[in-house]
C-alpha atoms as a PDB file:
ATOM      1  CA  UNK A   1      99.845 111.696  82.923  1.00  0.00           C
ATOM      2  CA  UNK A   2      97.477 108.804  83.359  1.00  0.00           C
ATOM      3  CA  UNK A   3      95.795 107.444  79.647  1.00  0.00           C
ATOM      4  CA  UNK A   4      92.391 106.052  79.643  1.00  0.00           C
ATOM      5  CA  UNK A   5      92.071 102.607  78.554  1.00  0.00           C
ATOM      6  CA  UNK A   6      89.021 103.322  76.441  1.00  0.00           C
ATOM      7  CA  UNK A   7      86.902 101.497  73.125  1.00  0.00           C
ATOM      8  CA  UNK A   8      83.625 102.236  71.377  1.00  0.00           C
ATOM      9  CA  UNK A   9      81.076 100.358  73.195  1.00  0.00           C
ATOM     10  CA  UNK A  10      82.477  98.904  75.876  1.00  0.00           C
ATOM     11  CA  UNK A  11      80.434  96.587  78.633  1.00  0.00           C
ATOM     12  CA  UNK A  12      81.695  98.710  81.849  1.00  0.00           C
ATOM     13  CA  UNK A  13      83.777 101.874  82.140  1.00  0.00           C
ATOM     14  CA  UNK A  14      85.509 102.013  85.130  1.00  0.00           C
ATOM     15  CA  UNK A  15      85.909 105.052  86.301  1.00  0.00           C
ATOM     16  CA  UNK A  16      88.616 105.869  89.657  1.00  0.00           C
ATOM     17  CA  UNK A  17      88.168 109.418  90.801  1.00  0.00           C
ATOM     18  CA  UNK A  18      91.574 110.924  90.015  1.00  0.00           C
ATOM     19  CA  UNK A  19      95.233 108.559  89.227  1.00  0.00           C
ATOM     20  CA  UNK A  20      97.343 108.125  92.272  1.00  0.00           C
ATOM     21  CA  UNK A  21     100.800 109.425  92.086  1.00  0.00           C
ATOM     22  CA  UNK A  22     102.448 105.914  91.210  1.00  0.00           C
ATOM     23  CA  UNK A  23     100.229 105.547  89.054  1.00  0.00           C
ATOM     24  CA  UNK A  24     100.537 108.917  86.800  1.00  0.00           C
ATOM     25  CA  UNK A  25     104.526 108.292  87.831  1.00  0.00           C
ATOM     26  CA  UNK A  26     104.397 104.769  85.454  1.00  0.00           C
ATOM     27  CA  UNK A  27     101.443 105.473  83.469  1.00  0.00           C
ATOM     28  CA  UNK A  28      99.793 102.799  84.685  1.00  0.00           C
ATOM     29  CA  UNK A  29      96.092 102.243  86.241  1.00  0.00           C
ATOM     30  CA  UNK A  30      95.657 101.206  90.025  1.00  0.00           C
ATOM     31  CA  UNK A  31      99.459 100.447  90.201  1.00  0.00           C
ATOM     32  CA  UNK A  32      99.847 101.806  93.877  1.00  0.00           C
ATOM     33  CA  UNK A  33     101.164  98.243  95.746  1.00  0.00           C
ATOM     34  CA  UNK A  34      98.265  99.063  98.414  1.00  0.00           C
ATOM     35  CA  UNK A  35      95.653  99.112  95.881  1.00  0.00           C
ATOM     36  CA  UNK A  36      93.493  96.454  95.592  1.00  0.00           C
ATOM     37  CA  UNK A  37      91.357  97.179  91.887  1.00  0.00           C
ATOM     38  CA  UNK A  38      92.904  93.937  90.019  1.00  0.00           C
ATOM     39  CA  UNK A  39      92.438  91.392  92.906  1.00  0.00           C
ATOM     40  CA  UNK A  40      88.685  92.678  93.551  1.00  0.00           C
ATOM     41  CA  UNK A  41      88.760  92.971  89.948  1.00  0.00           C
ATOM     42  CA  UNK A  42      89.736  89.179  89.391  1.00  0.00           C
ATOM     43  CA  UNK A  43      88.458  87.674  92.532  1.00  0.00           C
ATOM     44  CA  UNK A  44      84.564  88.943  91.479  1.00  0.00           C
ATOM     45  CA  UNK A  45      84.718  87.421  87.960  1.00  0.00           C
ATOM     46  CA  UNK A  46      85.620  90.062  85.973  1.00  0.00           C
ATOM     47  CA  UNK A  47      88.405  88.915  84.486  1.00  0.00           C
ATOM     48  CA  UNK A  48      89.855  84.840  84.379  1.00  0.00           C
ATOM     49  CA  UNK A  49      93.295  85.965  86.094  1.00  0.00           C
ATOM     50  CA  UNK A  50      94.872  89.000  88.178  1.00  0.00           C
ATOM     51  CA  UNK A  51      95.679  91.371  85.433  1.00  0.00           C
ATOM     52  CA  UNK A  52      99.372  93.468  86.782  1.00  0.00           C
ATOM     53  CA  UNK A  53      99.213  96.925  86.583  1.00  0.00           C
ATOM     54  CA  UNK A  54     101.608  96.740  83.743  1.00  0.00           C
ATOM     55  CA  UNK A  55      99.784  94.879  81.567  1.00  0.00           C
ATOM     56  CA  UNK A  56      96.543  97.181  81.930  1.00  0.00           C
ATOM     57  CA  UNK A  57      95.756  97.672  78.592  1.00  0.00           C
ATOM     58  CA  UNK A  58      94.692  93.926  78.594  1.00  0.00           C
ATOM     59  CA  UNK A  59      91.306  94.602  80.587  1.00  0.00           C
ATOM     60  CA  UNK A  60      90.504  95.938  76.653  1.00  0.00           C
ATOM     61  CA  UNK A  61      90.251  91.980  76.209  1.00  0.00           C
ATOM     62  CA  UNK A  62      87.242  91.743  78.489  1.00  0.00           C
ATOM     63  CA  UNK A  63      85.063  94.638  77.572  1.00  0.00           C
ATOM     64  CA  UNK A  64      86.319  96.757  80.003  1.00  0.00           C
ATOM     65  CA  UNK A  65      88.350 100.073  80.006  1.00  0.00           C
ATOM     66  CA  UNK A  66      89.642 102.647  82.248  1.00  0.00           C
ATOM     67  CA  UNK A  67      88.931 106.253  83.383  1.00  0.00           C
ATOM     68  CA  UNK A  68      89.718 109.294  85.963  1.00  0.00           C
ATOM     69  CA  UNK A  69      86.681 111.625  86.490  1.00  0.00           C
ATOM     70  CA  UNK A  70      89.600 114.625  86.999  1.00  0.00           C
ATOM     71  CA  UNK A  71      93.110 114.062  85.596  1.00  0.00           C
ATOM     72  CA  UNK A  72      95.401 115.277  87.626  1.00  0.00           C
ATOM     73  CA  UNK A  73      97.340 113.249  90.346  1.00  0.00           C
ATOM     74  CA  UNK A  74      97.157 114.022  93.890  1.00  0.00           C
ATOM     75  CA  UNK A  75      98.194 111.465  96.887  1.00  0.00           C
ATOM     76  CA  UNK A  76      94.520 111.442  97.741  1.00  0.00           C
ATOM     77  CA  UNK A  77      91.534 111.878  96.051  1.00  0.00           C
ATOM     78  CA  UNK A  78      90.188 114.459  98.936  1.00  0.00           C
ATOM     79  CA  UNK A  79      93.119 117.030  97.551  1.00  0.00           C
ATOM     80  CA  UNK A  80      90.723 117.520  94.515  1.00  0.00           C
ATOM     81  CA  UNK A  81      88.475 120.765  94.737  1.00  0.00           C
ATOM     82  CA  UNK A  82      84.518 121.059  93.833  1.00  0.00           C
ATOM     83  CA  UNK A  83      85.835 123.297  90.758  1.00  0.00           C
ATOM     84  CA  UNK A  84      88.477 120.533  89.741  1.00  0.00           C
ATOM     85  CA  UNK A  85      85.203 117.951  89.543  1.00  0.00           C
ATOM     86  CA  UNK A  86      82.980 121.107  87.962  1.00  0.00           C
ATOM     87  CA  UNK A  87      85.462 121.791  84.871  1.00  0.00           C
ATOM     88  CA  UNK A  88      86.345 117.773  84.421  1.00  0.00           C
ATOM     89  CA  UNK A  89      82.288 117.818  83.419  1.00  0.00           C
ATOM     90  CA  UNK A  90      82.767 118.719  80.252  1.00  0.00           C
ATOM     91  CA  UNK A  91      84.916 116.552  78.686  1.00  0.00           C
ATOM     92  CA  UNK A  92      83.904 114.015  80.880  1.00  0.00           C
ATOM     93  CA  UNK A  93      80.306 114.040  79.649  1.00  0.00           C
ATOM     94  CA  UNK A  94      81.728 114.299  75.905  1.00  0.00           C
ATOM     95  CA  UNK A  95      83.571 111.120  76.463  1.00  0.00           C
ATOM     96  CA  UNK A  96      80.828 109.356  77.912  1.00  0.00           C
ATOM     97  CA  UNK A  97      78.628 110.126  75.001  1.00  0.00           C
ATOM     98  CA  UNK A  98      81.421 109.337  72.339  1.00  0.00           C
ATOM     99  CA  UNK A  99      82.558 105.721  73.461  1.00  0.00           C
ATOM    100  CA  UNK A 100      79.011 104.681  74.803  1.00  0.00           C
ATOM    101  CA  UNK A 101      79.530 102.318  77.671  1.00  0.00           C
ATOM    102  CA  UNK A 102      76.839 100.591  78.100  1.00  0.00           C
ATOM    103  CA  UNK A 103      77.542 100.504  82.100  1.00  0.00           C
ATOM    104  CA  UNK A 104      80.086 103.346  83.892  1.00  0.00           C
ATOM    105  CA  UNK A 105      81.030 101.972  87.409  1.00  0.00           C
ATOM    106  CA  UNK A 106      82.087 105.226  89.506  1.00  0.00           C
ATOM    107  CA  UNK A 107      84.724 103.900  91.673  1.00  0.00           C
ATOM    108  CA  UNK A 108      84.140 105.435  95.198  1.00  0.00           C
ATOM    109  CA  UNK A 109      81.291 108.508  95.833  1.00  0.00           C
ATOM    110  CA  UNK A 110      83.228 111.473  94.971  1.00  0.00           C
ATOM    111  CA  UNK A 111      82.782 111.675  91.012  1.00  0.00           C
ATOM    112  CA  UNK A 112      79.667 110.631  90.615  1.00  0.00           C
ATOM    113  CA  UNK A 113      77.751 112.958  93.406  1.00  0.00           C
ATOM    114  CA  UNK A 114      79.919 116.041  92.041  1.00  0.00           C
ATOM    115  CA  UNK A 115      78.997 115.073  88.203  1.00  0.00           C
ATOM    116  CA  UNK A 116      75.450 114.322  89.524  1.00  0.00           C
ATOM    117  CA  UNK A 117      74.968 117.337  91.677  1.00  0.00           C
ATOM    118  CA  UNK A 118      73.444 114.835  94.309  1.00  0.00           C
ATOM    119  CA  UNK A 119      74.351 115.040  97.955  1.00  0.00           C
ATOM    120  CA  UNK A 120      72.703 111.002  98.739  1.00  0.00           C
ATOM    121  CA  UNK A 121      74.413 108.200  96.770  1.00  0.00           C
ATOM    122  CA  UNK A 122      73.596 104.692  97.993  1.00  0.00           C
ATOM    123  CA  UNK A 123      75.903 102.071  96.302  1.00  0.00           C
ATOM    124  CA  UNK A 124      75.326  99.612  93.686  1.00  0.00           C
ATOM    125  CA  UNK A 125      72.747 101.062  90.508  1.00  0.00           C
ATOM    126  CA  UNK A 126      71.816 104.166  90.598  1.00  0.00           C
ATOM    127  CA  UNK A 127      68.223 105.210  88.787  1.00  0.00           C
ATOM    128  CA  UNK A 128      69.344 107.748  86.826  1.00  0.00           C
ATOM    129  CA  UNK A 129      71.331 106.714  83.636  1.00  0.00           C
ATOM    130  CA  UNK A 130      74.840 109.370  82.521  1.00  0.00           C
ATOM    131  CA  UNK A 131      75.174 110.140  79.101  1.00  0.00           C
ATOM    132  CA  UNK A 132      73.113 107.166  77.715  1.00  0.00           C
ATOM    133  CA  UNK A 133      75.143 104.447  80.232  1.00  0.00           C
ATOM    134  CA  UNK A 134      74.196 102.962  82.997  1.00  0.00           C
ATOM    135  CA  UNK A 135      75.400 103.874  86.232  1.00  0.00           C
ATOM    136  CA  UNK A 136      76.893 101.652  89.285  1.00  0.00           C
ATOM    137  CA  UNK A 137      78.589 103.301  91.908  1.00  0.00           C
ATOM    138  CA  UNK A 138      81.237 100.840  94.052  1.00  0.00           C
ATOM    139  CA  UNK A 139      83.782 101.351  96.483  1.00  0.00           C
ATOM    140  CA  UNK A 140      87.200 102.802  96.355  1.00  0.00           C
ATOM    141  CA  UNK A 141      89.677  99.853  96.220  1.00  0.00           C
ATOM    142  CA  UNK A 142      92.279 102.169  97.223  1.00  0.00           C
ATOM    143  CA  UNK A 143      94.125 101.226 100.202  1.00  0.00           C
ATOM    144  CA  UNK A 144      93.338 104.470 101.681  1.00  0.00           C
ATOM    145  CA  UNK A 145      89.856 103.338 101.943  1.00  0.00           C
ATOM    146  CA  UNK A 146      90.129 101.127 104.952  1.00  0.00           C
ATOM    147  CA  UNK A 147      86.468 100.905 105.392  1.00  0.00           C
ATOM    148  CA  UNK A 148      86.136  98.274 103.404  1.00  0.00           C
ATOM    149  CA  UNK A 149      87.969  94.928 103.648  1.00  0.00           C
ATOM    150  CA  UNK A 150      88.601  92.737 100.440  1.00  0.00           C
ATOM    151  CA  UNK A 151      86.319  90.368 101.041  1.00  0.00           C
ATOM    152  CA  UNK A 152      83.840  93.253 101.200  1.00  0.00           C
ATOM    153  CA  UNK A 153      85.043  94.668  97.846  1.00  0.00           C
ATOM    154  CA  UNK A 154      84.696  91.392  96.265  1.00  0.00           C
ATOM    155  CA  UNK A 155      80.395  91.179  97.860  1.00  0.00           C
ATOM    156  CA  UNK A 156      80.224  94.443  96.010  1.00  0.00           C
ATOM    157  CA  UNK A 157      81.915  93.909  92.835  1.00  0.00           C
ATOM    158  CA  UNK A 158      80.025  90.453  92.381  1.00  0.00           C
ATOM    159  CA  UNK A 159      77.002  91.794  93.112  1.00  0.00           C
ATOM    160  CA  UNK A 160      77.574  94.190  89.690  1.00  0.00           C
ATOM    161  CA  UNK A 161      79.102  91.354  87.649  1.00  0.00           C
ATOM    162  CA  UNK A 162      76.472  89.433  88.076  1.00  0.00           C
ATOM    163  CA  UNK A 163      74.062  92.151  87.102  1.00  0.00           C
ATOM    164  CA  UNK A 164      76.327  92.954  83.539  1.00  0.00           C
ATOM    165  CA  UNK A 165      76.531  89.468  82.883  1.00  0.00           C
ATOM    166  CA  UNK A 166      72.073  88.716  83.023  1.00  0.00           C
END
């Protein structure tokens, strides 16, 4: 089982869709080797150095923390059903509104269109807000998600630190 990395009031809320296998294996966030969240996540300004998997906890340090929109661990995130997404609501919402981020980044479309019931989702801000927070929707830095390329990750990533940081 994969914790969240979570405070009151946090700047962003970074949300994956579901924990990878490795990473529900060693209870760590984004451990997978392929995965590329702490590079993107250092290489965009987020944090001053590559944070290691094992040391996760540490993005606390920053203002950030770490969340699944459904909890349990598949291989991919397309394994998850509509009612998996539908009964993670809930709880989901309930979090939201008890640690009040003031910005959730939805990592990858999945999450946010089944929590928002919408079937268009550009990326970057979205205009409707979740729970009181803010609401940026970025790519998947899984590996699986060859569709983007690191550099590309980076464009989008910067493009929201910026915004967090005006």
């Amino acid at each position: 089982m994969l914790t969240d990395i979570i405070a009151h009031d946090l700047s962003v809320l970074f949300c994956g869709i579901n924990p990878g296998l490795k990473s529900s294996d060693d209870g760590h966030h984004f451990s997978g080797r392929s995965n590329r969240f702490w590079r993107v996540l250092h290489q965009s300004g987020f944090t001053s150095y590559e944070i290691q998997a094992i040391h996760d906890t540490t993005i606390l340090e920053f203002g950030y923390g770490l969340t699944t929109a459904v909890a349990r661990a598949t291989s991919r995130a397309d394994e998850l059903s509509k009612e998996e997404f539908d009964n993670a609501f809930e709880a989901f919402s309930l979090k939201i509104t008890e640690f009040k981020p003031k910005y959730i980044a939805f990592l990858g479309k999945a999450a946010y269109k089944a929590f928002s019931k919408k079937k268009e989702i550009q990326w970057g801000e979205q205009p409707d807000d979740f729970c009181g927070a803010r609401v940026w929707v970025l790519p998947n830095t899984s590996g699986l998600n060859r569709g983007f390329s690191l550099d590309d990750l980076v464009t989008f990533y910067s493009e929201f630190y910026r915004v967090i940081k005006e």
